[in-house]
N, C-alpha and C. Protein backbone atom coordinates (compact mmCIF):
# COMPACT_ATOMS: atom_id res chain seq x y z
N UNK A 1 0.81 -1.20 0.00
CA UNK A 1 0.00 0.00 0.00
C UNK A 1 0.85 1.26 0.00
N UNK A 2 2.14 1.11 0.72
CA UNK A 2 2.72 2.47 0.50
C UNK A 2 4.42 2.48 -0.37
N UNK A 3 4.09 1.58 -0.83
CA UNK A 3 5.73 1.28 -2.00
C UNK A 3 5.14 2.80 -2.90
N UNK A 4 6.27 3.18 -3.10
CA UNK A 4 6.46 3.74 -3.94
C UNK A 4 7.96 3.62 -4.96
N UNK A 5 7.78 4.55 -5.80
CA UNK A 5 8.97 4.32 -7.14
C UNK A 5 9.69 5.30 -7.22
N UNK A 6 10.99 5.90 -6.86
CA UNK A 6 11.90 6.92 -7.03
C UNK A 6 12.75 6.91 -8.49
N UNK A 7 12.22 7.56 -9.23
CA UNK A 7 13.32 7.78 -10.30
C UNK A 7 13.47 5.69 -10.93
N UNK A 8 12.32 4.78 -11.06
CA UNK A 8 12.32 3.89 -11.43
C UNK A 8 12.82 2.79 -10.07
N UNK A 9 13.24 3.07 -9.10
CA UNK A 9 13.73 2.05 -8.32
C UNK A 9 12.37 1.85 -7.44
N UNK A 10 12.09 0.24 -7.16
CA UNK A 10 10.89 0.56 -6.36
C UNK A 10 11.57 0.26 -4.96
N UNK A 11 10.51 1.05 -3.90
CA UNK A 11 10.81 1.45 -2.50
C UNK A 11 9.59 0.40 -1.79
N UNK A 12 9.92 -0.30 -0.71
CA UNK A 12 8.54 -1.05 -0.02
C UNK A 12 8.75 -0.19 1.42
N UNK A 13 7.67 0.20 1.43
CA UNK A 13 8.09 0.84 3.15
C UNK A 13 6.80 0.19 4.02
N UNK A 14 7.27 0.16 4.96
CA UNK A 14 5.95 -0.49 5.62
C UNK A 14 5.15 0.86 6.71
N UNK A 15 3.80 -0.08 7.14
CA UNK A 15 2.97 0.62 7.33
C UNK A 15 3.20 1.67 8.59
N UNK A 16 2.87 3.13 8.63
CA UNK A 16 3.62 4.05 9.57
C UNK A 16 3.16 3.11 11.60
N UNK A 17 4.25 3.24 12.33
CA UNK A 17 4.07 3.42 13.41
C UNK A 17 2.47 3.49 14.13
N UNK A 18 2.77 3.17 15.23
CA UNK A 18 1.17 4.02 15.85
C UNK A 18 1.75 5.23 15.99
N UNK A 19 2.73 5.39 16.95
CA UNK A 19 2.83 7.28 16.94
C UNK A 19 3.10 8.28 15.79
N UNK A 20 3.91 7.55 14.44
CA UNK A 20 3.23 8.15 13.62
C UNK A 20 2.17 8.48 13.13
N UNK A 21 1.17 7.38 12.79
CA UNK A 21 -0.49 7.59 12.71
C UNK A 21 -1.09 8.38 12.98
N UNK A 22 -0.57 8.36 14.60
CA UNK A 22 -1.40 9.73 15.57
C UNK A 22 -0.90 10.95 15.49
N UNK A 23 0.17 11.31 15.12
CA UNK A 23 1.05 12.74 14.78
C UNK A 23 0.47 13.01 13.13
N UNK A 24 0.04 11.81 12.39
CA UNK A 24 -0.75 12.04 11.09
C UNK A 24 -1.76 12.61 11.31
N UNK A 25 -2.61 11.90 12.06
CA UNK A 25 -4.39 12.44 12.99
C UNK A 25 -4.24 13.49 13.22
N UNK A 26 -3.57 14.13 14.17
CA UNK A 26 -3.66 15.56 14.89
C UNK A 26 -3.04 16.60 13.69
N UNK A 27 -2.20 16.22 12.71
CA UNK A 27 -1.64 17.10 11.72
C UNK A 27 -3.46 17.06 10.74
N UNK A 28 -3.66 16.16 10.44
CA UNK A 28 -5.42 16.15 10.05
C UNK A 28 -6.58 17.28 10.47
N UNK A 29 -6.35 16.99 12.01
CA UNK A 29 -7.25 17.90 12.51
C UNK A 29 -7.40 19.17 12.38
N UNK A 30 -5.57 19.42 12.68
CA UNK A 30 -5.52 21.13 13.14
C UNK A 30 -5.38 21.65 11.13
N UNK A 31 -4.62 21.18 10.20
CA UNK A 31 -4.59 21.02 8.43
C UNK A 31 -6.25 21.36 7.91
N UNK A 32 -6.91 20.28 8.37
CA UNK A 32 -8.38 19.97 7.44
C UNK A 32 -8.99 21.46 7.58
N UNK A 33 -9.68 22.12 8.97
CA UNK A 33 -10.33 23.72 8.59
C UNK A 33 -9.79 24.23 7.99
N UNK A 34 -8.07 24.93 8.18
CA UNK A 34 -7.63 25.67 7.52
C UNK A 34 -7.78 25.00 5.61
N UNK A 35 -7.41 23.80 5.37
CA UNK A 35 -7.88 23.55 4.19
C UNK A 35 -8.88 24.05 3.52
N UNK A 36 -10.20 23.65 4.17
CA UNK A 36 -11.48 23.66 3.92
C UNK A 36 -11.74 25.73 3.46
N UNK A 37 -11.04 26.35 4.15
CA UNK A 37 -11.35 27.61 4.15
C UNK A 37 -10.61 28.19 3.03
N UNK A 38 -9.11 27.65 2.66
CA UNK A 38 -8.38 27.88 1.69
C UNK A 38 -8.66 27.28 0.18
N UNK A 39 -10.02 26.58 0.30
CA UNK A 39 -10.46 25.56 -0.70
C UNK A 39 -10.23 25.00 -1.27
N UNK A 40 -9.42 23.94 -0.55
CA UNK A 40 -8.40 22.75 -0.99
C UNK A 40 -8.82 21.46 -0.56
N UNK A 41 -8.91 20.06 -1.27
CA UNK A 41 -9.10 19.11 -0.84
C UNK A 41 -8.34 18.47 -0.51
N UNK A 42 -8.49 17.62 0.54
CA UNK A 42 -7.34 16.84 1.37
C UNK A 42 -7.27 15.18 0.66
N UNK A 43 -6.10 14.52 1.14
CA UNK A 43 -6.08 13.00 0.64
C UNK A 43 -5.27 12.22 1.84
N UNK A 44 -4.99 11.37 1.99
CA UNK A 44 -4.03 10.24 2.60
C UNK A 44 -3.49 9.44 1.38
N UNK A 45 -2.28 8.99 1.74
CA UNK A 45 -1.93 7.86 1.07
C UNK A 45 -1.93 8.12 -0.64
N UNK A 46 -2.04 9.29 -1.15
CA UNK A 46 -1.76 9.14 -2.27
C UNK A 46 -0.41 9.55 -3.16
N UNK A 47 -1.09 8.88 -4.49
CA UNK A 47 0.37 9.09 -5.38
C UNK A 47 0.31 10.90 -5.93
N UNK A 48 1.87 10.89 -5.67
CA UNK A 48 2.09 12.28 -6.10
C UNK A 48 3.57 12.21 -7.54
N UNK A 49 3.09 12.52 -8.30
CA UNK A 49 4.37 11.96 -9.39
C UNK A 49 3.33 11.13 -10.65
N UNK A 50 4.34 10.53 -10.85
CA UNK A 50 4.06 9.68 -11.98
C UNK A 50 4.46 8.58 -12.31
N UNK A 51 3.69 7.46 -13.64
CA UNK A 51 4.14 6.08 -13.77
C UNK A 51 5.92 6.08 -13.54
N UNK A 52 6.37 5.02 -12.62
CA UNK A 52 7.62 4.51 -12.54
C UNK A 52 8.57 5.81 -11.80
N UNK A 53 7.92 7.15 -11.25
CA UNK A 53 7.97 8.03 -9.89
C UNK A 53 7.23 8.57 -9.74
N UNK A 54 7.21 8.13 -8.48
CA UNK A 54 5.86 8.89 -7.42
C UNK A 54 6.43 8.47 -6.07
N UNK A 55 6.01 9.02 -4.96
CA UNK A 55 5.73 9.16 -3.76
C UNK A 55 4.48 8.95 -2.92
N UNK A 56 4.62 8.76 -2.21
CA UNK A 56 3.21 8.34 -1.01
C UNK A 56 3.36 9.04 0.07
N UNK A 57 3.00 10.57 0.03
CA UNK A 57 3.18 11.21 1.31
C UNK A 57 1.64 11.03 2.50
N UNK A 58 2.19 10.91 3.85
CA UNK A 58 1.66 11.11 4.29
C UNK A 58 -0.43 11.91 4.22
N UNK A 59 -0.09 12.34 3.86
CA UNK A 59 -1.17 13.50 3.07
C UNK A 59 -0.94 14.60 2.37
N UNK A 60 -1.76 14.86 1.52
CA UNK A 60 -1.93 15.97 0.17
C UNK A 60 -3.19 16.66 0.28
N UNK A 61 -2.92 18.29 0.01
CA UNK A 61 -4.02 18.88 -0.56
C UNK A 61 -4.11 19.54 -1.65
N UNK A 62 -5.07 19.92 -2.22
CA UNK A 62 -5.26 19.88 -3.63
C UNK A 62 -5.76 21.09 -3.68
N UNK A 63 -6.07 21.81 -5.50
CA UNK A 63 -6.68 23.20 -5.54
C UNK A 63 -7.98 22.34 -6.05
N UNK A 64 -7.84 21.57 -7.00
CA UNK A 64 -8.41 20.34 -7.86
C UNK A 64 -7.68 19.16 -8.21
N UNK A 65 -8.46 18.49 -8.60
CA UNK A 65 -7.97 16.95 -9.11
C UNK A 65 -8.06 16.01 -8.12
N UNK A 66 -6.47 15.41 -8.03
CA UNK A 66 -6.38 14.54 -7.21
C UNK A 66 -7.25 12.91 -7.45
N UNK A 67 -7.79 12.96 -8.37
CA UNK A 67 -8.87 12.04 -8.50
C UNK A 67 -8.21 10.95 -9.29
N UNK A 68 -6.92 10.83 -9.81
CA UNK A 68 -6.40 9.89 -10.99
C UNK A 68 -5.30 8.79 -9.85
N UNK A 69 -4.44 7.82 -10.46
CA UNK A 69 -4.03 7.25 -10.11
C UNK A 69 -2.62 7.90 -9.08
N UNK A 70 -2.03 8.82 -10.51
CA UNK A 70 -0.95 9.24 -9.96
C UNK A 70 -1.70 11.05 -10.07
N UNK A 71 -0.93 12.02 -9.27
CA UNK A 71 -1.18 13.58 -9.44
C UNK A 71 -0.25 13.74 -9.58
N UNK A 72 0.12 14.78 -10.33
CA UNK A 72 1.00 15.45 -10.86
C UNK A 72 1.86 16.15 -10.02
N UNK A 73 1.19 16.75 -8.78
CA UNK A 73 1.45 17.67 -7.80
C UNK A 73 0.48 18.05 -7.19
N UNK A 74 0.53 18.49 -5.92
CA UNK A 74 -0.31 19.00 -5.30
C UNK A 74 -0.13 20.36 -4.44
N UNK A 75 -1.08 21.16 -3.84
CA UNK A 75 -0.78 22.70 -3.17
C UNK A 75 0.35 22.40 -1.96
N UNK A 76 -0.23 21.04 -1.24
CA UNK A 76 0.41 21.09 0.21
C UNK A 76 1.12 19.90 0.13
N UNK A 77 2.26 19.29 0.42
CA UNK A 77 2.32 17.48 0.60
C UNK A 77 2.84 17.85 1.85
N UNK A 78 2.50 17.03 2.41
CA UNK A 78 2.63 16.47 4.48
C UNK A 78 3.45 15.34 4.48
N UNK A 79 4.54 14.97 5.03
CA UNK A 79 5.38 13.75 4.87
C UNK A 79 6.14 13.80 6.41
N UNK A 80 5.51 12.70 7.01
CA UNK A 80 6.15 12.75 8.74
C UNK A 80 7.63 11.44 8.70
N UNK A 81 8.56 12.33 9.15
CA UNK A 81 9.62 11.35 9.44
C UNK A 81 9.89 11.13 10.29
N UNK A 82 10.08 9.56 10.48
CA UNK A 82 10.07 8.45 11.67
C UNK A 82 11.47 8.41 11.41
N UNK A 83 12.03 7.80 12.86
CA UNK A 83 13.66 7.89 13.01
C UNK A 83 13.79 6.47 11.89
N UNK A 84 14.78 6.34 11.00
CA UNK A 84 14.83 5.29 9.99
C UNK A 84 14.43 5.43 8.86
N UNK A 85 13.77 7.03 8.41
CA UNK A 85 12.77 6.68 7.48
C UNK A 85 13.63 7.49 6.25
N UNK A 86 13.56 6.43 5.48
CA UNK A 86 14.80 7.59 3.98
C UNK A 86 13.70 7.81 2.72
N UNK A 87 12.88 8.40 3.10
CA UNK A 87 11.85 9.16 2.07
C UNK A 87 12.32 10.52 1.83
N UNK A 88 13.39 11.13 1.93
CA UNK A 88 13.85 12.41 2.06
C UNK A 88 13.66 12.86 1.14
């Protein structure tokens, strides 16, 4: 669910922590109004990039789209690093 592809190499990362999760949640909470007011849609877990690179940040918000496999880009990307984690 969260492999992603750098520049063609594929990456398997496994699924975040609980205390990441929850530092995801509360980045959710306090993110989503201000979103909502800036009129941007929010995501988890999606692809940002394209076939053979992309990324899986944490969460994304959008002006539009977001609706395809991969996005091109998005307004905001959110990416929490866990000690170990080489998504840099």
């Amino acid at each position: 669910r969260f492999d992603e592809v750098w520049e063609g190499e594929h990456h398997v990362a496994p699924a975040p922590s609980g205390r990441h999760a929850k530092v995801d949640d509360r980045l959710g909470r306090v993110l989503g109004p201000l979103a909502d007011r800036a009129g941007l849609e929010g995501a988890t877990a999606c692809d940002i990039g394209q076939d053979r690179d992309y990324r899986v940040p944490d969460r994304a918000y959008f002006r539009e789209g977001g609706d395809d496999v991969w996005s091109p880009t998005a307004a905001i990307v959110v990416e929490i690093l866990s000690p170990g984690d080489e998504s840099r």
